[in-house]
Protein backbone atom coordinates (compact mmCIF):
# COMPACT_ATOMS: atom_id res chain seq x y z
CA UNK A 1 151.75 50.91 113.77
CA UNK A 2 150.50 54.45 112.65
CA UNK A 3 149.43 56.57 115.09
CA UNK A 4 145.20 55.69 114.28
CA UNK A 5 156.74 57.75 143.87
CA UNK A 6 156.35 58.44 147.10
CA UNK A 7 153.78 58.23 149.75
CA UNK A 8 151.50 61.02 149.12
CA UNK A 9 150.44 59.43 145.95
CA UNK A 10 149.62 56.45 148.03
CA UNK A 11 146.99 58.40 149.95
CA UNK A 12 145.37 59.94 147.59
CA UNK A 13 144.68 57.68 144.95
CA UNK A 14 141.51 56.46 144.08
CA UNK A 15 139.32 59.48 145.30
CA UNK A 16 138.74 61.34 142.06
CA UNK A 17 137.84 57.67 140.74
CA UNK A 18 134.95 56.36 142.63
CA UNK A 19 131.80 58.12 142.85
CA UNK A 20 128.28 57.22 143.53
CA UNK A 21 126.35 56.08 140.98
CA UNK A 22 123.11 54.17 140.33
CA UNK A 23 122.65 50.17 140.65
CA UNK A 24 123.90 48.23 137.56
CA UNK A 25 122.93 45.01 137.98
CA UNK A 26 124.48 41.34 138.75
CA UNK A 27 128.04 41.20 139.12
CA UNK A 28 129.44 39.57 136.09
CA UNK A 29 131.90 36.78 135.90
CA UNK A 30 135.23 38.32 134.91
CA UNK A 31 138.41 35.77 134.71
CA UNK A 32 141.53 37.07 136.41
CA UNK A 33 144.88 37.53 134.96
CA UNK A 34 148.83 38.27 136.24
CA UNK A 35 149.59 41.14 135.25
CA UNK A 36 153.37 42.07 135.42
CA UNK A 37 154.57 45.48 135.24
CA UNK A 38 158.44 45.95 134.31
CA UNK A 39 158.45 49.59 134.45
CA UNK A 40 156.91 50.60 137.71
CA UNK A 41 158.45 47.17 139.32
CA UNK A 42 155.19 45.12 140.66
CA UNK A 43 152.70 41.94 139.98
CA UNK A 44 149.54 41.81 140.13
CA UNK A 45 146.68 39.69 139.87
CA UNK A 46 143.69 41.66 138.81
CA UNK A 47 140.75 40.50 136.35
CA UNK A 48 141.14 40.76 132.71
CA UNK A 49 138.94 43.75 132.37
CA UNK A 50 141.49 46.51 134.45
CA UNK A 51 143.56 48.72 133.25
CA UNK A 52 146.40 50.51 134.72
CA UNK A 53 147.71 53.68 134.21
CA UNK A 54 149.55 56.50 136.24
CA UNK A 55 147.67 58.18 139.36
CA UNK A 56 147.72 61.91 140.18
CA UNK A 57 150.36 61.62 142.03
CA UNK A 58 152.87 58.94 139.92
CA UNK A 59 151.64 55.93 141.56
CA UNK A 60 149.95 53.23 139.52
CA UNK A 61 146.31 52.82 139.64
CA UNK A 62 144.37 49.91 138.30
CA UNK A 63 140.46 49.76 137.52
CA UNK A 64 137.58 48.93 134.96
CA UNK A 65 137.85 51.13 132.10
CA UNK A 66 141.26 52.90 133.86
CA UNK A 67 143.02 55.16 132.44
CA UNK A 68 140.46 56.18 129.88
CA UNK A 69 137.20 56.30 132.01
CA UNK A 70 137.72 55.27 135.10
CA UNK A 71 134.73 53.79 136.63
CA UNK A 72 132.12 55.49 139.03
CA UNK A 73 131.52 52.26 141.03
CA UNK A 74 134.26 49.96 140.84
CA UNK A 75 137.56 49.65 142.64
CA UNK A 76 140.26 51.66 142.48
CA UNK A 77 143.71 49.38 143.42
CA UNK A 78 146.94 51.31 143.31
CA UNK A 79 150.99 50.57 143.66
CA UNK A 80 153.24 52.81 145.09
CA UNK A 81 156.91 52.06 146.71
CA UNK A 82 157.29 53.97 149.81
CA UNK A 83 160.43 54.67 152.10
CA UNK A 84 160.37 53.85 156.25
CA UNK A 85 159.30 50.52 157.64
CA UNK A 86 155.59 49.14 157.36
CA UNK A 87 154.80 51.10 160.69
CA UNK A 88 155.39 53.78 159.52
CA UNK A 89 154.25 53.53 156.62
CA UNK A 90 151.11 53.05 157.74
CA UNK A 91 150.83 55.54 161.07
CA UNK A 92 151.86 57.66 157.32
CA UNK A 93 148.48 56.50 155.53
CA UNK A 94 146.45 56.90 159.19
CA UNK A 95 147.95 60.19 159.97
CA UNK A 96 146.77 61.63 156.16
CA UNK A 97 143.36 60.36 156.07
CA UNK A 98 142.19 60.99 159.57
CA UNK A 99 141.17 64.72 158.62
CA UNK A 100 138.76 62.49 156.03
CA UNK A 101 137.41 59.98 158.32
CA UNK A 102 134.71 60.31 160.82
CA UNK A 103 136.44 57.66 163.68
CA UNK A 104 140.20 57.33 163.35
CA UNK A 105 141.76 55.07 160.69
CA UNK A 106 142.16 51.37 162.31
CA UNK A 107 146.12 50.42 162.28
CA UNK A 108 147.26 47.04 163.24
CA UNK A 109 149.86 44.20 161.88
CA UNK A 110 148.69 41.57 160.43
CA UNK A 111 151.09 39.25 161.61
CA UNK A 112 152.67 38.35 157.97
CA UNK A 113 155.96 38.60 158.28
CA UNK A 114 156.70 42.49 158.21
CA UNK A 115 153.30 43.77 157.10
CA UNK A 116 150.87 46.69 158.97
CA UNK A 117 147.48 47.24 157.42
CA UNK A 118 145.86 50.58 157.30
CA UNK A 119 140.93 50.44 157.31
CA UNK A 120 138.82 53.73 157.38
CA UNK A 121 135.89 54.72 156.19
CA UNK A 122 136.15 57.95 154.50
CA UNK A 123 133.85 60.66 153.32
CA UNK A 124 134.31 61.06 149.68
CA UNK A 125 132.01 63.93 149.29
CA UNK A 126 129.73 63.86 146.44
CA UNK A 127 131.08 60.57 146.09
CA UNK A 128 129.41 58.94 148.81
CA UNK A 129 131.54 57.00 152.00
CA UNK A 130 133.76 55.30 150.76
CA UNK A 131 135.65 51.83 152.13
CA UNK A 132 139.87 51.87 152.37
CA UNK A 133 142.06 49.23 152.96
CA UNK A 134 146.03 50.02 152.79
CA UNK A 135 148.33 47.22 152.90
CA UNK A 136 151.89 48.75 153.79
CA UNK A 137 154.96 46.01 153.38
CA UNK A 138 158.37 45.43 153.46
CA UNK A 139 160.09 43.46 151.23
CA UNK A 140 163.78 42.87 152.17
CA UNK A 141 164.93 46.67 150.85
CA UNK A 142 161.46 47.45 149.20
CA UNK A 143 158.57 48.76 150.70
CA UNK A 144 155.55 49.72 149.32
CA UNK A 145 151.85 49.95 149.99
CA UNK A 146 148.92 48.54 148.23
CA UNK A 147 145.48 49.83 148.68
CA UNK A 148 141.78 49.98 147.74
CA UNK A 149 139.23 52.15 147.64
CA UNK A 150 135.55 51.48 146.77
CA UNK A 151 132.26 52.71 147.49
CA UNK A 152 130.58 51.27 150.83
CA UNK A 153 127.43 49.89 148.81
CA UNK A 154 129.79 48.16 146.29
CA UNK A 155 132.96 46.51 148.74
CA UNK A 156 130.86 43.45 149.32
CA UNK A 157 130.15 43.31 145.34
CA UNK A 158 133.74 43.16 144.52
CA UNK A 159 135.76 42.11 147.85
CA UNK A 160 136.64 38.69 146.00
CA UNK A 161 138.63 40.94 143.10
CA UNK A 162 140.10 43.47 145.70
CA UNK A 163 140.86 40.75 148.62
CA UNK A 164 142.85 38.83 145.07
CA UNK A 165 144.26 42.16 144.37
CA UNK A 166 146.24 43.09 147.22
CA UNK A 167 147.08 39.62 148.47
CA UNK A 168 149.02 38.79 145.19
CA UNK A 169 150.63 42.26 144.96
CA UNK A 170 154.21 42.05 144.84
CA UNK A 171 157.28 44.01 143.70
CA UNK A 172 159.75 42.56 141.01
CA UNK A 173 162.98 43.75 139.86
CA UNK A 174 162.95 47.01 137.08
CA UNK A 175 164.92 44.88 135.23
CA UNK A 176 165.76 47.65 131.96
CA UNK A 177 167.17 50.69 131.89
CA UNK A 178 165.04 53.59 132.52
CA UNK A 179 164.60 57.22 131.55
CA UNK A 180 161.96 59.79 131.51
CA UNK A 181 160.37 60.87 128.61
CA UNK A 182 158.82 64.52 128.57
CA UNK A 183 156.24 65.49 126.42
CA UNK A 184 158.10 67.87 123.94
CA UNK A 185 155.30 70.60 122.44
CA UNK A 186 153.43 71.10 125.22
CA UNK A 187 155.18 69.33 128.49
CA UNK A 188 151.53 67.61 128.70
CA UNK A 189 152.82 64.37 130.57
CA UNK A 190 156.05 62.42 131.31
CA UNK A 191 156.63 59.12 130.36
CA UNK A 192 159.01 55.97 131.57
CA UNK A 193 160.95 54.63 129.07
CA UNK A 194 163.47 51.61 128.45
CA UNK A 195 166.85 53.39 127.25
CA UNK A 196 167.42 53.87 123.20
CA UNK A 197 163.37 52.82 123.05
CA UNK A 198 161.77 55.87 120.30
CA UNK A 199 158.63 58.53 120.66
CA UNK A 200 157.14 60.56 118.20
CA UNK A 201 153.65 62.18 118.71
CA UNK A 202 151.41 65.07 119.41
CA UNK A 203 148.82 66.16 120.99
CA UNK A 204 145.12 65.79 119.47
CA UNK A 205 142.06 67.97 119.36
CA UNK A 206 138.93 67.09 118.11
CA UNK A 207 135.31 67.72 117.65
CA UNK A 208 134.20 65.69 121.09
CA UNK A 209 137.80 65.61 122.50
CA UNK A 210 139.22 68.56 123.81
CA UNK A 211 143.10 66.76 123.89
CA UNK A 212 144.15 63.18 123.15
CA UNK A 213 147.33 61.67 123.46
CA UNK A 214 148.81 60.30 119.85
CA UNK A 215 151.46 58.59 119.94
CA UNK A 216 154.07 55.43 118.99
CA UNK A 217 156.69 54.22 121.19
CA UNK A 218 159.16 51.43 120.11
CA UNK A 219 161.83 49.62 120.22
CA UNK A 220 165.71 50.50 118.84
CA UNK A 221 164.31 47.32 116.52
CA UNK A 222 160.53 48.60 116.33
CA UNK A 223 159.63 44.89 116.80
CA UNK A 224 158.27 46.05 120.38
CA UNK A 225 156.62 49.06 121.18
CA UNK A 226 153.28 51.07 122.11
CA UNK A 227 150.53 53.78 120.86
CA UNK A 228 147.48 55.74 121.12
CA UNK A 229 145.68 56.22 118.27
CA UNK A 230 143.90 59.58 117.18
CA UNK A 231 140.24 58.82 117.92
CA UNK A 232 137.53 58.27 114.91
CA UNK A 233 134.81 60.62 115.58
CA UNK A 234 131.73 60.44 112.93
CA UNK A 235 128.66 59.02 111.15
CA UNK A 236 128.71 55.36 111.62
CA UNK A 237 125.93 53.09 109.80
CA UNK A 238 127.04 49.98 112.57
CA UNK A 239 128.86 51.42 115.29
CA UNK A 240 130.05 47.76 117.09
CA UNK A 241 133.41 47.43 118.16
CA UNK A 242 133.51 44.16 115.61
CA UNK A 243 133.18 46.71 112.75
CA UNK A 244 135.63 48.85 114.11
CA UNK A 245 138.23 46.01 114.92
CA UNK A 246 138.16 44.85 111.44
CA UNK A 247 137.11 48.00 109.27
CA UNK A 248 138.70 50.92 110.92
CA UNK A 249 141.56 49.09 113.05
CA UNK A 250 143.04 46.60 110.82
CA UNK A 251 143.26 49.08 107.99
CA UNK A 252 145.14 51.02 109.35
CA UNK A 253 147.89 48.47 110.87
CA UNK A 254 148.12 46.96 107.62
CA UNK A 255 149.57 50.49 106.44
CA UNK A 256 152.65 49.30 108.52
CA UNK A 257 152.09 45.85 108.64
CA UNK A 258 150.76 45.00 105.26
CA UNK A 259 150.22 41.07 106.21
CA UNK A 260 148.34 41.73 109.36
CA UNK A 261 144.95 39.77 110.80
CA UNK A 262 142.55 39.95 113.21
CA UNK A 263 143.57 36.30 114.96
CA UNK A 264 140.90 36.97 118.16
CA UNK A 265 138.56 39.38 119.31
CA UNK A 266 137.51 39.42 123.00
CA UNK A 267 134.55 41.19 124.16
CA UNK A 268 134.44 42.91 128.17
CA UNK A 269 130.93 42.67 128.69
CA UNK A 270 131.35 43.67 132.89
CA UNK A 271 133.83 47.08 131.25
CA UNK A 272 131.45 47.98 128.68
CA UNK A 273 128.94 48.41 131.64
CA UNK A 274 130.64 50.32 133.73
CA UNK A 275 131.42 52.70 130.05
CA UNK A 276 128.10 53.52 129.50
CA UNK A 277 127.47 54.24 133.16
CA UNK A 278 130.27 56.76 133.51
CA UNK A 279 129.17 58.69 129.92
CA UNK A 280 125.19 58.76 131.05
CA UNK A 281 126.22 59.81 134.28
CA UNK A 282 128.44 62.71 132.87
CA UNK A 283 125.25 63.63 130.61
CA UNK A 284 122.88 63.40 133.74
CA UNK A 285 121.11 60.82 131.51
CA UNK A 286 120.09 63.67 129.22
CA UNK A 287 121.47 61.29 126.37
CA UNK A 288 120.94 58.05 125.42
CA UNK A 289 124.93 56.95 124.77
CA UNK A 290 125.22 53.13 124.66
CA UNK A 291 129.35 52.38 124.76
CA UNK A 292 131.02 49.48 124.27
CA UNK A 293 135.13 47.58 125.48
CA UNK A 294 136.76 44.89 123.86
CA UNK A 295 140.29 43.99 123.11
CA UNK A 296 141.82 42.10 119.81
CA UNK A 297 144.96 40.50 118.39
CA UNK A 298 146.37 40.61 115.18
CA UNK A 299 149.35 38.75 113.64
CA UNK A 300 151.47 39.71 111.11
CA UNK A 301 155.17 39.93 110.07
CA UNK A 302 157.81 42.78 110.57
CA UNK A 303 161.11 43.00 109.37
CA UNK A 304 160.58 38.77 108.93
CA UNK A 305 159.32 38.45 112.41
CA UNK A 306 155.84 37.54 113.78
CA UNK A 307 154.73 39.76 115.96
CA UNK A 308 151.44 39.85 117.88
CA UNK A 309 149.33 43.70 118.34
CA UNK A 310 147.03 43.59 121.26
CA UNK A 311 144.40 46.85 120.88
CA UNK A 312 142.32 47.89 123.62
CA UNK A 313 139.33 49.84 122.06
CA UNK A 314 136.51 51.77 123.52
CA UNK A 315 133.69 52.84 121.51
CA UNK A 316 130.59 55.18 122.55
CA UNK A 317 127.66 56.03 120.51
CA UNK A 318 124.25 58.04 120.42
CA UNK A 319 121.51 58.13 118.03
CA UNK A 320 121.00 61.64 116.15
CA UNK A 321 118.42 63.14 113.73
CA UNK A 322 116.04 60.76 112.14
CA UNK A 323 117.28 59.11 109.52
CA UNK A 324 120.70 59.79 110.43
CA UNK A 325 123.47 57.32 111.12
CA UNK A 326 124.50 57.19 114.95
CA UNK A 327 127.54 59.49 116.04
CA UNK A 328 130.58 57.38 117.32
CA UNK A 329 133.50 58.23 118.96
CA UNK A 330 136.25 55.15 119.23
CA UNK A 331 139.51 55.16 121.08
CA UNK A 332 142.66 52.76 120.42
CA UNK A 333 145.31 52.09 122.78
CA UNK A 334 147.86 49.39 122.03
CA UNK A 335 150.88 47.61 122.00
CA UNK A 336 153.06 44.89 120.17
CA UNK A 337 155.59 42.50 120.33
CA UNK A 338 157.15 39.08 119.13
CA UNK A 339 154.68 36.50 118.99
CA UNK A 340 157.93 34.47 120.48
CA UNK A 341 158.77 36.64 123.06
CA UNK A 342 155.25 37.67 123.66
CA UNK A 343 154.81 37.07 127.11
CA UNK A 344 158.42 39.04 128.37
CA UNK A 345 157.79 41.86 126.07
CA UNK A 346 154.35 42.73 125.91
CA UNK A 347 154.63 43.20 129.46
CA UNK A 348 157.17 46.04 129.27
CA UNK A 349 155.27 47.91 126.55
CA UNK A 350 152.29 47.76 128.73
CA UNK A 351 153.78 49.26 131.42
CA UNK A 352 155.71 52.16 129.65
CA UNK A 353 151.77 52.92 128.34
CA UNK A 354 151.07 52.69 132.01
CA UNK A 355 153.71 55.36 133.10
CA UNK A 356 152.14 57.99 131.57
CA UNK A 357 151.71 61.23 134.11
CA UNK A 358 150.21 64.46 133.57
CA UNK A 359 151.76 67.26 134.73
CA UNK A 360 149.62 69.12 136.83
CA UNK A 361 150.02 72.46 134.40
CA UNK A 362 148.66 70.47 131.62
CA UNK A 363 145.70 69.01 133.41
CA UNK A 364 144.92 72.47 134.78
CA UNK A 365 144.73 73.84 130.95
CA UNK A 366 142.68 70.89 129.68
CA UNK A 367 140.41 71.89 132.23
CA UNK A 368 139.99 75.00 131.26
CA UNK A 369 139.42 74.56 127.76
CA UNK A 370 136.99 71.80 128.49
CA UNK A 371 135.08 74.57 130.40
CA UNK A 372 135.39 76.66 127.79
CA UNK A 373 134.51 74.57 125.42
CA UNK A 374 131.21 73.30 127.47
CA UNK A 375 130.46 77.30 128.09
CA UNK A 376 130.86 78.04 124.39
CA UNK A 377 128.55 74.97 123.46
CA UNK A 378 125.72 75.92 126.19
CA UNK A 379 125.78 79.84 125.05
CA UNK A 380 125.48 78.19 121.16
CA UNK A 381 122.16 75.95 122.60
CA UNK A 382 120.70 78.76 124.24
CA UNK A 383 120.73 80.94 121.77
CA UNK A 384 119.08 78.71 119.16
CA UNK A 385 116.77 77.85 121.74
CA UNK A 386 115.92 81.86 122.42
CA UNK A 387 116.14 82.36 118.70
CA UNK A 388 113.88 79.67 117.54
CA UNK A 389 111.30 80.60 120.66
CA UNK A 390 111.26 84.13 119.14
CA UNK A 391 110.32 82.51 115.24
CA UNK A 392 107.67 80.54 116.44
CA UNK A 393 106.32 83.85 118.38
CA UNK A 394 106.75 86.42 114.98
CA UNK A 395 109.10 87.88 116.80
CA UNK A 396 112.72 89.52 115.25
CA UNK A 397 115.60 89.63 118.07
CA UNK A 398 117.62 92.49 116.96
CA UNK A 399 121.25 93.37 118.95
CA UNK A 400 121.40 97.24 120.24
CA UNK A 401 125.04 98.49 119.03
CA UNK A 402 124.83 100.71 122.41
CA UNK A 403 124.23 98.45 124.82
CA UNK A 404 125.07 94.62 123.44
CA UNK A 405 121.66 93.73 124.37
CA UNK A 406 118.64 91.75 122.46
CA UNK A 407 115.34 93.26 121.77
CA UNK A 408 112.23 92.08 120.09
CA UNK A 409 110.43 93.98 117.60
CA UNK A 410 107.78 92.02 115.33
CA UNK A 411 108.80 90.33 112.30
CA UNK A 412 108.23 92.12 108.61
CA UNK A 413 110.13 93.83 105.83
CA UNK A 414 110.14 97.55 107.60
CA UNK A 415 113.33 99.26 109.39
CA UNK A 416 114.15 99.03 112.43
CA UNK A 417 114.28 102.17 114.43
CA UNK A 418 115.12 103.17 117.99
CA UNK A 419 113.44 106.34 119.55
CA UNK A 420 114.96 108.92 122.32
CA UNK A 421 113.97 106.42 124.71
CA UNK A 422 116.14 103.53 123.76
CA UNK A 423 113.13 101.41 122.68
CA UNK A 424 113.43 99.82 119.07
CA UNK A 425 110.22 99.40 116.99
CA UNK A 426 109.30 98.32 113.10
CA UNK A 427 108.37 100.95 110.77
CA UNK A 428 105.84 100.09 108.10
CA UNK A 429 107.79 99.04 104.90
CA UNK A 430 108.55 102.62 103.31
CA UNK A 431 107.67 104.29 106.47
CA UNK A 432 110.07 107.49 106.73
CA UNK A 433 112.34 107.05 110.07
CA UNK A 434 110.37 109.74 112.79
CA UNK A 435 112.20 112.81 114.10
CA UNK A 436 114.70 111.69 117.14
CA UNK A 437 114.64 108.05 116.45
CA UNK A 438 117.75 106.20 114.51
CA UNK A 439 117.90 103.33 112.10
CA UNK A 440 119.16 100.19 113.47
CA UNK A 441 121.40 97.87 111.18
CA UNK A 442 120.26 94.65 111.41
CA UNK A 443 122.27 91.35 111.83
C-alpha cells in the first residue's frame, strides 16, 4: 500500500470528546461486532461503526467517528489496565472526579466476583452534564477499568451500546512482542509495535489540514501491515465515498497491488451523521458541509498470497462558487492482511493503528499553528471584506509608512499626499504637491 497506562488516563478520558450538540434524529440500527485488540490486550464488543484509537493519556478510547472526529454526542468507552485491587481502583476514579461532580461519585460492588463500580454525574463545562459509569475489575493478575461517558440527554439513547460495551470488556493476553515506535522528524506521536514489524512516514500539511499522519506499517513479510493515507483535498464533480472507493482508492493500491478489487463496500449511515454534525458544529453552521463514512475491502495478491485491505474513509464536502465543482476533503486509514489468516491478523494491525499517542509537545504545536493558521485566514477575510466595502464606496485605502495604519482618500488618477497634520488627501491629476505636505507611495 502507498501511503494515499495507568489510572489517570482512566479518569480523564472521554471529556474532550463529548459535547453538547443539537438533536439528530432517530437512533439508527447499528449491528455490533467483537472487536479484539492484540496490542493494548482487551475485547470488546462495540457496534460496527466505532473506532478506537489512543486517549490523551495512553488509554484506549472507542467512539463513532474516533480517532478522526470524535463525536459531539455519542459515547466515549475507554480501556485502561490499572494497578491495586478493584477498591481501590475505584475510591481512585471517586477520589479524581469528585472536584467535577456536584454530589459525590456513588461507589459500590457489584457483587461479580471481584468487581467495584464507580456513577457520577459530572459537569463537563461547555459540554453540558455529563453521565459516568466506571467499571474497575480484577482479573486474576490484571486489573483494569472500563468506563463511559456520555451526555445526560443522550445515555438513555445509547445505554443498550454502552451497557454491551462494558459488560463484554475483557483483557486477553499481548500475545507478540512489543516495542515503541517514536515518531522520528518531529517526535509527533509514539506508536506500539510487534518486534521486526517496519515504519516509514512523515508528517503532512495541507491546504485544509494543518498536520496529518502518513504512514505504512508492515510486516518483516509486508503481507500484514497498516497506513494513513495523505488526504485528497480538491475540486470534485461527485464527491460520494463510492467514487472515491473505486476512483481515488483503488488506484492507488493497485500501484502496489496491481491485481487488486473492490470485493464490498459498506456504508455507516448512523457515523456519517454524527460527521457532519461535528464539522457544522465546528463552523457554527456558517457552512453547509455534508460528510460522509464508509468502509471497503479489496482483494488482491502479494508476493502469491491473497490478502484482504480493509479502508476506513471519511469524506466531507461543501458547495463553492456557482458553477463550480464542490470542495472535498477525504481521509484513508487502513490495514491488510491474509485473506487466510484474516481474522488473527487484521486484528493486530488494527490495534498497532490504535496505539497511536501524541505527545503532548506535538499537540501543543498543532495547536498553535491551527490558531495561526485560523488568525491568518480571518485577517485575509477581513481585509477583502474592508477592501471591497471601500470599492463599492469610491473609496482608495492607502497604508501610512509612519504609522502602519489605513486611510481613505477618494478614488482617481491624482497623488496621494499627506499634509503637516498627518491627514492624506488626492490631488487633482497634475496637481503640484502643496508646500509642507509629502507624496505618499501607493501600494
Amino acid at each position: 500500500m502507498r501511503s494515499i497506562g495507568g489510572m489517570p488516563g482512566v479518569v480523564l478520558v472521554g471529556v474532550a470528546c463529548v459535547a453538547l450538540c443539537g438533536p439528530l434524529g432517530a437512533q439508527v440500527e447499528v449491528p455490533s461486532v467483537v472487536c479484539v485488540n492484540p496490542i493494548a490486550g482487551f475485547s470488546i464488543t462495540i457496534p460496527e461503526d466505532w473506532g478506537m484509537g489512543s486517549g490523551t493519556l495512553k488509554d484506549t478510547v472507542m467512539g463513532i467517528n474516533y480517532p478522526l472526529y470524535p463525536s459531539f454526542c455519542a459515547p466515549v468507552i475507554s480501556f485502561a489496565r490499572a494497578p491495586g485491587t478493584a477498591q481501590e481502583m475505584a475510591q481512585v476514579v471517586a477520589l479524581c472526579y469528585r472536584p467535577l461532580s456536584a454530589a459525590p461519585p456513588q461507589v459500590r460492588p457489584t457483587g461479580r466476583g471481584e468487581e467495584w463500580e464507580v456513577t457520577a454525574t459530572i459537569d463537563g463545562g461547555l459540554m453540558g452534564p455529563l453521565a459516568c459509569r466506571w467499571l474497575c475489575r480484577k482479573d486474576g493478575n490484571v486489573g483494569y477499568v472500563v468506563s463511559a461517558m456520555v451526555g445526560t440527554q443522550y445515555a438513555a439513547t445509547f445505554a443498550e451500546e454502552i451497557d454491551t460495551a462494558l459488560d463484554t470488556c475483557r483483557p486477553i493476553k499481548q500475545g507478540a512482542i512489543l516495542h515503541y515506535l517514536r515518531e522520528p522528524s518531529m517526535d509527533a506521536f509514539r506508536m506500539i509495535l510487534p518486534y521486526g514489524w517496519r515504519y516509514e512516514g512523515h508528517i503532512y500539511s495541507g491546504v485544509n489540514c494543518p498536520a496529518a499522519y502518513v504512514y505504512k506499517i508492515q510486516s518483516p513479510d509486508g503481507l500484514s501491515g497498516c497506513f494513513f493515507s495523505q488526504p485528497v483535498e480538491g475540486h470534485m464533480a461527485n464527491p460520494t465515498l463510492e467514487m472515491v472507493a473505486g476512483e481515488v482508492v483503488l488506484p492507488a493500491l493497485r500501484e502496489d497491488v496491481p491485481d487488486v478489487q473492490l470485493e464490498r463496500f459498506h456504508r455507516l449511515p448512523r457515523a456519517a451523521m454524527h460527521f457532519t454534525h461535528f464539522h457544522r458544529f465546528l463552523s457554527a453552521n456558517t457552512l453547509n458541509i455534508n460528510a460522509d463514512r464508509a468502509f471497503a475491502d479489496y482483494l488482491g495478491t502479494s508476493n502469491g498470497v491473497a490478502i484482504r485491505i480493509r479502508v476506513n474513509l471519511w469524506l466531507n464536502w461543501m458547495a463553492t462558487l456557482p458553477g463550480m465543482a464542490p470542495y472535498g476533503h477525504v481521509m484513508m486509514r487502513g490495514e491488510w492482511a491474509p485473506v487466510a489468516r484474516f481474522d488473527e491478523l487484521y486484528p493486530l494491525a488494527r490495534g498497532v493503528q490504535a496505539s497511536l499517542w501524541e505527545t503532548p509537545k506535538w499537540r501543543k504545536l498543532l495547536l498553535q499553528t491551527t490558531k495561526e493558521v485560523l488568525d491568518y485566514r480571518k485577517a485575509v477575510f477581513e481585509h477583502a471584506a474592508e477592501e471591497w466595502d471601500a470599492y463599492i464606496r469610491s473609496v482608495d485605502r492607502i497604508v501610512d509608512p509612519a504609522t502602519g495604519e489605513y486611510q481613505e482618500v477618494p478614488m482617481g488618477a491624482g497623488d496621494v499626499v499627506k499634509d503637516l497634520d498627518g491627514k492624506m488627501h488626492r490631488l487633482p491629476e497634475g496637481a503640484e504637491v502643496p508646500a509642507g505636505a509629502t507624496r505618499v507611495r501607493q501600494q
